[in-house]
Each structure stands twice: as structure tokens, then as C-alpha cells.
Protein backbone atom coordinates (compact mmCIF):
# COMPACT_ATOMS: atom_id res chain seq x y z
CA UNK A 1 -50.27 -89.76 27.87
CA UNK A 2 -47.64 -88.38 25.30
CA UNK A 3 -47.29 -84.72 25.36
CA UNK A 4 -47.99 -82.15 22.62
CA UNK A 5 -44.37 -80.76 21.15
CA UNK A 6 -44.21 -77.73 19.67
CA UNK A 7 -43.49 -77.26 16.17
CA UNK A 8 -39.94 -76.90 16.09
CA UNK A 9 -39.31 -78.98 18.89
CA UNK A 10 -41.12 -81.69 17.19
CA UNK A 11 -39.34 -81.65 13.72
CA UNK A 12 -36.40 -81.54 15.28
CA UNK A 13 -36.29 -84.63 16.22
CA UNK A 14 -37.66 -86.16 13.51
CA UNK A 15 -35.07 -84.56 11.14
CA UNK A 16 -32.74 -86.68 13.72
CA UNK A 17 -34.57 -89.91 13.40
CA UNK A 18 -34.53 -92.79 11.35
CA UNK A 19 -36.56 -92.65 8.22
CA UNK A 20 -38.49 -95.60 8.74
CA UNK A 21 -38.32 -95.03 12.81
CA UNK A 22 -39.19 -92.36 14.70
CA UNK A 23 -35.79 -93.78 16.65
CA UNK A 24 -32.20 -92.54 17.12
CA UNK A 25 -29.40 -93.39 14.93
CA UNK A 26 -26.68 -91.07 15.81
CA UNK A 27 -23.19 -90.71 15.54
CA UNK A 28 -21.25 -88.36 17.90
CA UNK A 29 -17.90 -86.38 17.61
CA UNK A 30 -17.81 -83.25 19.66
CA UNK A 31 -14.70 -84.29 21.54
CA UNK A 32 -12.51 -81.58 21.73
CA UNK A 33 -10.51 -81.65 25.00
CA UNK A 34 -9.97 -85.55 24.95
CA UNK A 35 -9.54 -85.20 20.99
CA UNK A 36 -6.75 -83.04 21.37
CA UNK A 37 -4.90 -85.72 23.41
CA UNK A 38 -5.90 -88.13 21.12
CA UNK A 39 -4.54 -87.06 18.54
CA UNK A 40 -1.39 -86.36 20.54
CA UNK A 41 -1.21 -82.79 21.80
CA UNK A 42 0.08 -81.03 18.73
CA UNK A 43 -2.15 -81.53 15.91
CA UNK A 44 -3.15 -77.70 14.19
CA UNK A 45 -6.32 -76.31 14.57
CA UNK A 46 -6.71 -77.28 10.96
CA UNK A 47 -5.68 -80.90 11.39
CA UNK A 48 -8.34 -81.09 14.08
CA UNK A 49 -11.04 -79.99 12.03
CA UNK A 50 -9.70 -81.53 8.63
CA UNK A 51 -9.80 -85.07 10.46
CA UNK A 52 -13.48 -84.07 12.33
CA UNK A 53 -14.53 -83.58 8.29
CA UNK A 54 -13.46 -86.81 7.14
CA UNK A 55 -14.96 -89.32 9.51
CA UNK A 56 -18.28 -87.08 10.10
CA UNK A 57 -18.60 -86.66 5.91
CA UNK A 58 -18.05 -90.30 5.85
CA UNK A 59 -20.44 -91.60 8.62
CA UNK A 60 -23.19 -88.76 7.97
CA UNK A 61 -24.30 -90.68 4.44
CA UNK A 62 -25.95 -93.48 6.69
CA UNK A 63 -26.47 -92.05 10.24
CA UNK A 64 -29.69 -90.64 10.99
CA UNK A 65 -27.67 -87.18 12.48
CA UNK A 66 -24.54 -86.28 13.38
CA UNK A 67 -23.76 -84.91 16.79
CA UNK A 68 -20.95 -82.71 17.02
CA UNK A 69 -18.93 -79.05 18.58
CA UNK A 70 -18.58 -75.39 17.42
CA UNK A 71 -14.98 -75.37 17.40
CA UNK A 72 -13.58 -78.21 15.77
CA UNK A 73 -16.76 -79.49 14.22
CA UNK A 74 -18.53 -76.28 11.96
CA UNK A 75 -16.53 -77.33 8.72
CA UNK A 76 -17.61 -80.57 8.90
CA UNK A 77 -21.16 -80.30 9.41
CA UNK A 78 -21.46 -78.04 6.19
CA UNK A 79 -20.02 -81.09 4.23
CA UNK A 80 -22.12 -83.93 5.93
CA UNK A 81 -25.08 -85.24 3.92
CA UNK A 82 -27.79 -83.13 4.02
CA UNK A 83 -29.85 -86.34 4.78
CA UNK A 84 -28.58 -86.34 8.21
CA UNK A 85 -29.83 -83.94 11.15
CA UNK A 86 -27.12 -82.08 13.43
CA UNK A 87 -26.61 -81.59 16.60
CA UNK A 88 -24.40 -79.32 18.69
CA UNK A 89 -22.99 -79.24 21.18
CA UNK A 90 -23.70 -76.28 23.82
CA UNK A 91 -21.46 -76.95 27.39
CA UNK A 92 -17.82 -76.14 27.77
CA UNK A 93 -15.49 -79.35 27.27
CA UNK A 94 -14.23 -80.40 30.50
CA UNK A 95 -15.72 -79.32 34.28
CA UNK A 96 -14.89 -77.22 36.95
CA UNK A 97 -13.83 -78.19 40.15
CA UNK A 98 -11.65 -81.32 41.15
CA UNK A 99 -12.78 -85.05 40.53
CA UNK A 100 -15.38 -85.34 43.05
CA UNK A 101 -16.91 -81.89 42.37
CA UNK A 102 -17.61 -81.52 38.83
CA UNK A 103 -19.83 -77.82 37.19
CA UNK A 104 -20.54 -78.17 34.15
CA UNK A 105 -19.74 -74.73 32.34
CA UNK A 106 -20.79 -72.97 29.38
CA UNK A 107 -18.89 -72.22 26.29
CA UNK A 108 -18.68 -68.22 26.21
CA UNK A 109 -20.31 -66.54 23.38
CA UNK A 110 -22.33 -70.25 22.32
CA UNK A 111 -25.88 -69.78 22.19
CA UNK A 112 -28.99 -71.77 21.58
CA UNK A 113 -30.27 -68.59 19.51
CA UNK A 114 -26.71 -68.70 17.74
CA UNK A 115 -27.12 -72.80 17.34
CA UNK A 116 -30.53 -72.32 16.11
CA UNK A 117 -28.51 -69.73 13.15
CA UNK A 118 -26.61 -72.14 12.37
CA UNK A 119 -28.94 -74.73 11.41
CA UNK A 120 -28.62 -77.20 13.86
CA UNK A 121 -31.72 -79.38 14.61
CA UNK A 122 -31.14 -79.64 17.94
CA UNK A 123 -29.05 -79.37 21.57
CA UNK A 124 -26.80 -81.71 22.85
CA UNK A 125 -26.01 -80.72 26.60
CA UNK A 126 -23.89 -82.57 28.66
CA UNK A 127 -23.99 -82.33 32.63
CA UNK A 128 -21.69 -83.97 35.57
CA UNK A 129 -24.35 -85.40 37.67
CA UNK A 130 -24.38 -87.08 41.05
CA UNK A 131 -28.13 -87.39 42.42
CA UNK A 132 -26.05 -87.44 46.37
CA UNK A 133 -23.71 -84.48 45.34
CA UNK A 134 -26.30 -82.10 47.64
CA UNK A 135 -25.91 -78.61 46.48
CA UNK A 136 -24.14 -79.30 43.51
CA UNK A 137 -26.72 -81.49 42.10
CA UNK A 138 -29.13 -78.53 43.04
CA UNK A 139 -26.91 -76.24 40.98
CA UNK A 140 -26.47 -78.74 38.33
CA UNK A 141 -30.43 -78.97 38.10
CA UNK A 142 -30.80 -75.15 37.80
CA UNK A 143 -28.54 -75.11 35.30
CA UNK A 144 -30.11 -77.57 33.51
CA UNK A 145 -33.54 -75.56 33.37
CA UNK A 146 -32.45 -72.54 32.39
CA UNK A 147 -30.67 -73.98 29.44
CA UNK A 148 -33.76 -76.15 28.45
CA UNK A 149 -35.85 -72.98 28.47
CA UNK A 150 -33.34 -70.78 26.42
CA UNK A 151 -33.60 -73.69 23.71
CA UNK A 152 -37.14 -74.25 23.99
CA UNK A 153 -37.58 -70.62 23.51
CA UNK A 154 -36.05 -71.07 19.87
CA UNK A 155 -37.78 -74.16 19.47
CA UNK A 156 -35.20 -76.60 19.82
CA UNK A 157 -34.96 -79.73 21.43
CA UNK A 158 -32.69 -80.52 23.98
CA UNK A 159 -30.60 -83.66 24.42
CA UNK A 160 -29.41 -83.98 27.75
CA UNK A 161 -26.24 -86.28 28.60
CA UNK A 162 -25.76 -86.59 32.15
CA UNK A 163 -22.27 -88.05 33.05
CA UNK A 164 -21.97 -89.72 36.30
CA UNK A 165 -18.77 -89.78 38.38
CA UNK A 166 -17.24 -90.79 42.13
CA UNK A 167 -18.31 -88.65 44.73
CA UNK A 168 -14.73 -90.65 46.24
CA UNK A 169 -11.43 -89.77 45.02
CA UNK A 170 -10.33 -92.93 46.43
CA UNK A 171 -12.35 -94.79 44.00
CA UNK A 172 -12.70 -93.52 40.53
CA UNK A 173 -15.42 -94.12 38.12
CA UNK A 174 -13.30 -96.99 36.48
CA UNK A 175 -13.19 -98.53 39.89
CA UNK A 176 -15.08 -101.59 41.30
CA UNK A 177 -16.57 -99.86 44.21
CA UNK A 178 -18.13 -97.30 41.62
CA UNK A 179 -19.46 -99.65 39.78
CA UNK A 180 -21.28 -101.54 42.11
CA UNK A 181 -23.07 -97.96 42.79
CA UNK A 182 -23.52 -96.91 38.96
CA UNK A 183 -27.09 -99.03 38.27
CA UNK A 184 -28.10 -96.62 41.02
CA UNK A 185 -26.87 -93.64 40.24
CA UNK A 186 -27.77 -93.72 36.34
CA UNK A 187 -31.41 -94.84 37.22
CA UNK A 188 -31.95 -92.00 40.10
CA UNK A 189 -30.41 -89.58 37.65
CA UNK A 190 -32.31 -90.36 34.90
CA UNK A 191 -35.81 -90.26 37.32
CA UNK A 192 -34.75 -86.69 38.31
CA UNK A 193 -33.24 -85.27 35.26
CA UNK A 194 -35.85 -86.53 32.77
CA UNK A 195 -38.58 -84.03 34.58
CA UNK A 196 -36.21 -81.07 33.92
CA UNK A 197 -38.16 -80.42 30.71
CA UNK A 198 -35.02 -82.09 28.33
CA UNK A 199 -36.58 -84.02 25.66
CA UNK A 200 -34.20 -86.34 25.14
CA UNK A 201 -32.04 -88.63 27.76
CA UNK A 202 -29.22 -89.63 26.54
CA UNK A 203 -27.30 -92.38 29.12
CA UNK A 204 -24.55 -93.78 29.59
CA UNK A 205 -25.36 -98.03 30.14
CA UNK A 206 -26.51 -98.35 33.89
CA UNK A 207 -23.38 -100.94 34.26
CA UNK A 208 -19.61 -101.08 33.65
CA UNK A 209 -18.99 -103.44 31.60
CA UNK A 210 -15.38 -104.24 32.65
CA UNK A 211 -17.18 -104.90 35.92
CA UNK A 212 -20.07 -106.76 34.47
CA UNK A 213 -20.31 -108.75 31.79
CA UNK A 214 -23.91 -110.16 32.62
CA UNK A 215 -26.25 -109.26 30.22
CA UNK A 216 -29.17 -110.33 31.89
CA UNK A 217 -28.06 -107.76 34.38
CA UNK A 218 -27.52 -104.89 32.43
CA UNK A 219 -31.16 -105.44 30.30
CA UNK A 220 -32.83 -105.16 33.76
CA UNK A 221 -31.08 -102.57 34.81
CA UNK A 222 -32.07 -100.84 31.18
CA UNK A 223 -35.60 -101.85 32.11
CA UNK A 224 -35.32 -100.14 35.49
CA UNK A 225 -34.10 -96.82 33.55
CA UNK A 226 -36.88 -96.71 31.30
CA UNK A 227 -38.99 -97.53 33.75
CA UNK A 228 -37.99 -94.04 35.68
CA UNK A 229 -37.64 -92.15 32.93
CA UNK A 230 -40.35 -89.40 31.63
CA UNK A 231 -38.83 -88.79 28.61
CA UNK A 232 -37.19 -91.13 25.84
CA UNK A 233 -33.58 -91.97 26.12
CA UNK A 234 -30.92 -93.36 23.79
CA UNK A 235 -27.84 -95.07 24.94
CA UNK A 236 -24.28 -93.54 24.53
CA UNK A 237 -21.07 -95.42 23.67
CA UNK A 238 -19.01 -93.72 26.26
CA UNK A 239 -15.64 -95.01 24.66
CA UNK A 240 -15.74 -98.23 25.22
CA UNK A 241 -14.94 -100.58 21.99
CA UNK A 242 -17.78 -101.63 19.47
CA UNK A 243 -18.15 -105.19 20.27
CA UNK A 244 -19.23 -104.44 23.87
CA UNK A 245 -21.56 -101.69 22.75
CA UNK A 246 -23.03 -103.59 19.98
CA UNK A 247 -24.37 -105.92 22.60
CA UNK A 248 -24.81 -102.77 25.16
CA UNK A 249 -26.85 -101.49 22.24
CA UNK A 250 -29.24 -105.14 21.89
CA UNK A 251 -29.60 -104.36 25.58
CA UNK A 252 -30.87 -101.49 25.87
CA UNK A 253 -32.86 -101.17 22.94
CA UNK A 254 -34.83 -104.28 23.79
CA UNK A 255 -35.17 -102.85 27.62
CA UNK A 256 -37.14 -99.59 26.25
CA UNK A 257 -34.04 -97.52 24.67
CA UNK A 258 -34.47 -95.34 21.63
CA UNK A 259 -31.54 -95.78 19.39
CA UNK A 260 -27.54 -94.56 20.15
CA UNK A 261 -25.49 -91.64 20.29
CA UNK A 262 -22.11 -93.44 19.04
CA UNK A 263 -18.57 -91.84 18.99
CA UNK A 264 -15.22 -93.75 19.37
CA UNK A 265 -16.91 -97.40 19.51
CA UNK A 266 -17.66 -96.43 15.65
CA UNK A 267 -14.71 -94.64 14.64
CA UNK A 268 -11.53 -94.00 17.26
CA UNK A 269 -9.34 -96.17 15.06
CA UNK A 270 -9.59 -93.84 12.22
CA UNK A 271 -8.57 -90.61 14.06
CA UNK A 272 -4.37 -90.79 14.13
CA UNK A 273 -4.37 -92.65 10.50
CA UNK A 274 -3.14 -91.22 7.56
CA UNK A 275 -5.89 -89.30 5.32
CA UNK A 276 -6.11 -92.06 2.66
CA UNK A 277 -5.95 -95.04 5.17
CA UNK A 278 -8.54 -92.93 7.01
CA UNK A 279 -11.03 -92.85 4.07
CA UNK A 280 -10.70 -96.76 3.95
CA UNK A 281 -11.09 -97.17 7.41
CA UNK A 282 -14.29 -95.11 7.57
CA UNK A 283 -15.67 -96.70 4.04
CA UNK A 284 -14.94 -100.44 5.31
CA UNK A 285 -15.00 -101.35 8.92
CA UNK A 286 -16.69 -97.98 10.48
CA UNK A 287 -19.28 -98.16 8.11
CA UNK A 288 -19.66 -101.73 8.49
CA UNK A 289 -20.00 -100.84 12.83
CA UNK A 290 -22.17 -98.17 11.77
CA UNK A 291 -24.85 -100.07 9.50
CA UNK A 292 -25.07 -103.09 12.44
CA UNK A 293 -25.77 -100.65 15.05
CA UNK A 294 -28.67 -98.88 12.59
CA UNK A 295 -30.32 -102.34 12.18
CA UNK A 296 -30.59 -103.17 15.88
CA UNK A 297 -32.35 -99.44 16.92
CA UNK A 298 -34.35 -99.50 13.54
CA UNK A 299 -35.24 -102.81 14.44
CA UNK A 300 -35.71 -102.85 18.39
CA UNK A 301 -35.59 -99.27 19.34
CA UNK A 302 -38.71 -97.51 21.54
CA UNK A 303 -40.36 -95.18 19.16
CA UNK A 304 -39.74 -91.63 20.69
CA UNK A 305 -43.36 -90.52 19.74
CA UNK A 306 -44.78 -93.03 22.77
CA UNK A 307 -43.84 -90.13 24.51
CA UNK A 308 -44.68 -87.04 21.82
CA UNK A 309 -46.79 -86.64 19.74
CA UNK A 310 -46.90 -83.63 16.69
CA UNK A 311 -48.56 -79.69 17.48
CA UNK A 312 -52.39 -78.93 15.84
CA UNK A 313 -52.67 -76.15 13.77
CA UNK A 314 -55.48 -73.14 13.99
CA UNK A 315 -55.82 -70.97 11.55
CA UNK A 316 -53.67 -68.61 12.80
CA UNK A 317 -51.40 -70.94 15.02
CA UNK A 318 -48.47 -68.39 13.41
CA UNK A 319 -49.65 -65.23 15.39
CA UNK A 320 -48.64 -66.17 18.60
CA UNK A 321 -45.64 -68.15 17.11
CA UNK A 322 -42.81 -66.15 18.97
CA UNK A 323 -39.48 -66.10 16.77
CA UNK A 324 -36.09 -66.71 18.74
């Protein structure tokens, strides 16, 4: 039976839908660690934003929200259309730990109560997660609720990105041996993650592509995720290049997904260009990426409110309304 959302919660997510879907359309950029490199190490502070500006001004006139970081990313989401929702980001870039033992971290003096101020619509928080990781994945979990709760109690909703990884140093995510154990992992993850009280999954796709191109395969294992899942969940790009997540996205919207959270399969070209090449990059063959991927979740994506539906009012609902 879908459950009640509260008032904010509930608007928040549909300011971050599609207008004729109550679906997920989203494009992300709150790289900041991996953008630096990207963009080779010794771009200014206001490069990096000046560049986050023009591909999230661009992109934001037909995505349904924009998903993107305090530090590099303010500037731009006070020039994005204001028909597009934002997210932010709330976790530290990065982890703690070596490759096999990942904490996610906090950034220090980032709030929900401060995200809420600045007029995001919701919470994007990202988590290293292994379901076998023991006490970690304990910590990871606790973590997790406490960070739901502080946004719930400003009434925002959370998106919650867990990001597998090798428990073996010996054999890296990118490696075969992984990714004969990644269907697993993402599906027990999203089964124990999705009852942490996040409103929103969003996954990376159950299987590496590079490993297997099968696309019976990865629609079953889609199936399998929405099958364990309490909570909707959209599918992430995860940097891999847009032809593969175009059919990632037919996938997993057709196996139960609800729309994308789409970065660099959208717009990674457009990054180290020049400003004006940029701006034709983004106006041609990003928004080109960007309107196919819109038609397949507007089209195919699971509606988000099988799973929520919208608050009743009483008279005096307001009373007991408690402000941030």
C-alpha cells in the first residue's frame, strides 16, 4: 500500500518529476573530486564553476531537475531554468579508508537545514556500500538514518546513491570477478537500504556492461531490483558512454525503474572544450542525448506515486507543522 508523504517531502519530488510523469528525468553534475582531474588538475575555482554553469544552464531548460554540489555547483543552479527542480548534494566527495574499506563522510558545515535555505528540492546522498562489509555496512546504515531523519525533519526528500565496490583489492570493481558478484550486491543493497527511510534509490545498473552485454540479463536483473526494493529507484549513468546507457536506460525502465540520474553519458565531452564550442556541444548533441533519454522514462518509467501518495489536510494540519 503506498505510504502517506508529508507535505514537503511530497512536493519535492514532484517539483523533480516530469510534467506529464510523476517519473525522474534528471541530469547530474556534482563531481567535484573526479571533475578536478577532469578537467586536468589546474583549472581555477572560477573555471570550475564557470564550466558547471554552462552545461547545467544548458541541460536544465529540458531536464526535469538538476542534481548538483555546494562548491562548484551554487552559481549554476541560480542560472538554471526555474522549470527544473535541484538537488544537492550533501556527502563529502571521495571516502575514507583504502579501496576495500570505504566511509562515506560528510562535508563540514553542509546541512540539510542549510540545503533546505538554499532552495533545493531535495537530498542527494551518496554512500559506499557493501551488504558483506560487516561492521562497516552497520556504520554505513547508521549513517544513513541519521541523515534521512535530519532531512526529513526539514521536509526534504532524500535520494540515496549507494555505490558498490570490491571488498578484494586484488580485483577491482572494473574487474571480471567483481562483476560476476555485482547483480548480487546491487540487489541485496538495494533490499536493505531501501527500508532506511530514503525515498528515493538511486542505482547504479545491477551489471557491468563491459562484462555483459546481454540485455536480457541485465532487464532481469532490473526486475530482481525492483522486485526488492521498498521504495522507487531511478538508474544512474555511472560514467559510462550514452549509447550503453541509453539501452541501460530501456532496461531498466521497462524492468520497474523510475527515470535517470544522468551525468557524463550526457555531457563529459563538453567539459575541456572551449566556451563557444561548449555552448554548441551542449545545444546539439547533449541536448539531442538528453531529449532521447526523457522520452524513454516519460514513456516507460514506474510512476513514483505506486509507492506515495500526497498528505490530507485538517483544518489546522499547520499547527503541528514543525518548521526546520
Amino acid at each position: 500500500m503506498p505510504a502517506s508523504l508529508s507535505p514537503g517531502r511530497y512536493r519535492g519530488l514532484k517539483n523533480v518529476s516530469l510534467p506529464a510523469a510523476d517519473a525522474f528525468g534528471i541530469v547530474a553534475f556534482d563531481q567535484r573530486g573526479s571533475y578536478r582531474k577532469m578537467m586536468g588538475g589546474t583549472a581555477s575555482y572560477a573555471q570550475l564553476c564557470q564550466v558547471k554553469t554552462e552545461i547545467i544552464s544548458a541541460l536544465s531548460q529540458s531536464a526535469s531537475a538538476v542534481l548538483t554540489d555546494p562548491v562548484y555547483g551554487m552559481a549554476a543552479a541560480l542560472t538554471m531554468s526555474p522549470r527544473a527542480g535541484l538537488l544537492l548534494a550533501l556527502e563529502k566527495s571521495g571516502y575514507s579508508g583504502d579501496s576495500s574499506y570505504r566511509k562515506t563522510e560528510l562535508i563540514p558545515s553542509w546541512t540539510p537545514q542549510k540545503i533546505r535555505q538554499a532552495g533545493a528540492d531535495a537530498v542527494k546522498f551518496m554512500v559506499y556500500y557493501h551488504p558483506e562489509s560487516g561492521a562497516l555496512a552497520e556504520k554505513q546504515e547508521a549513517l544513513i538514518a541519521t541523515v534521512v531523519a535530519q532531512c526529513h525533519a526539514c521536509d526534504l526528500p532524500v535520494f540515496l546513491e549507494p555505490m558498490s565496490y570490491s571488498l578484494d583489492a586484488a580485483a577491482p570493481k572494473n574487474s571480471a570477478e567483481f562483476a560476476e558478484t555485482r547483480p548480487a550486491v546491487v540487489i541485496e543493497t538495494a533490499r536493505r537500504l531501501s527500508r532506511t527511510g530514503a525515498d528515493v534509490l538511486k542505482l547504479e545498473s545491477p551489471h557491468d556492461i563491459a562484462h555483459n552485454p546481454d540485455e536480457s540479463a541485465w532487464r532481469a536483473a532490473c526486475e530482481q531490483v525492483s522486485e526488492a526494493s521498498a521504495v522507487p529507484w531511478a538508474l544512474l549513468s555511472a560514467g559510462v558512454d550514452f549509447a550503453q546507457f541509453e539501452r541501460q536506460l530501456r532496461a531498466a525502465c521497462a524492468a520497474g525503474a523510475s527515470g535517470f540520474l544522468a551525468g557524463r553519458a550526457i555531457w563529459k565531452e563538453a567539459a575541456a572544450m572551449t566556451s563557444a564550442a561548449r555552448a554548441s556541444f551542449m545545444a546539439g548533441e547533449a541536448a539531442r542525448r538528453l531529449d532521447a533519454l526523457l522520452e524513454i522514462a516519460a514513456r516507460d518509467a514506474r510512476s513514483w506515486n505506486d509507492f506515495y501518495t500526497p498528505p490530507t489536510f485538517a483544518a489546522t494540519w499547520y499547527e503541528a507543522y514543525a518548521p526546520c
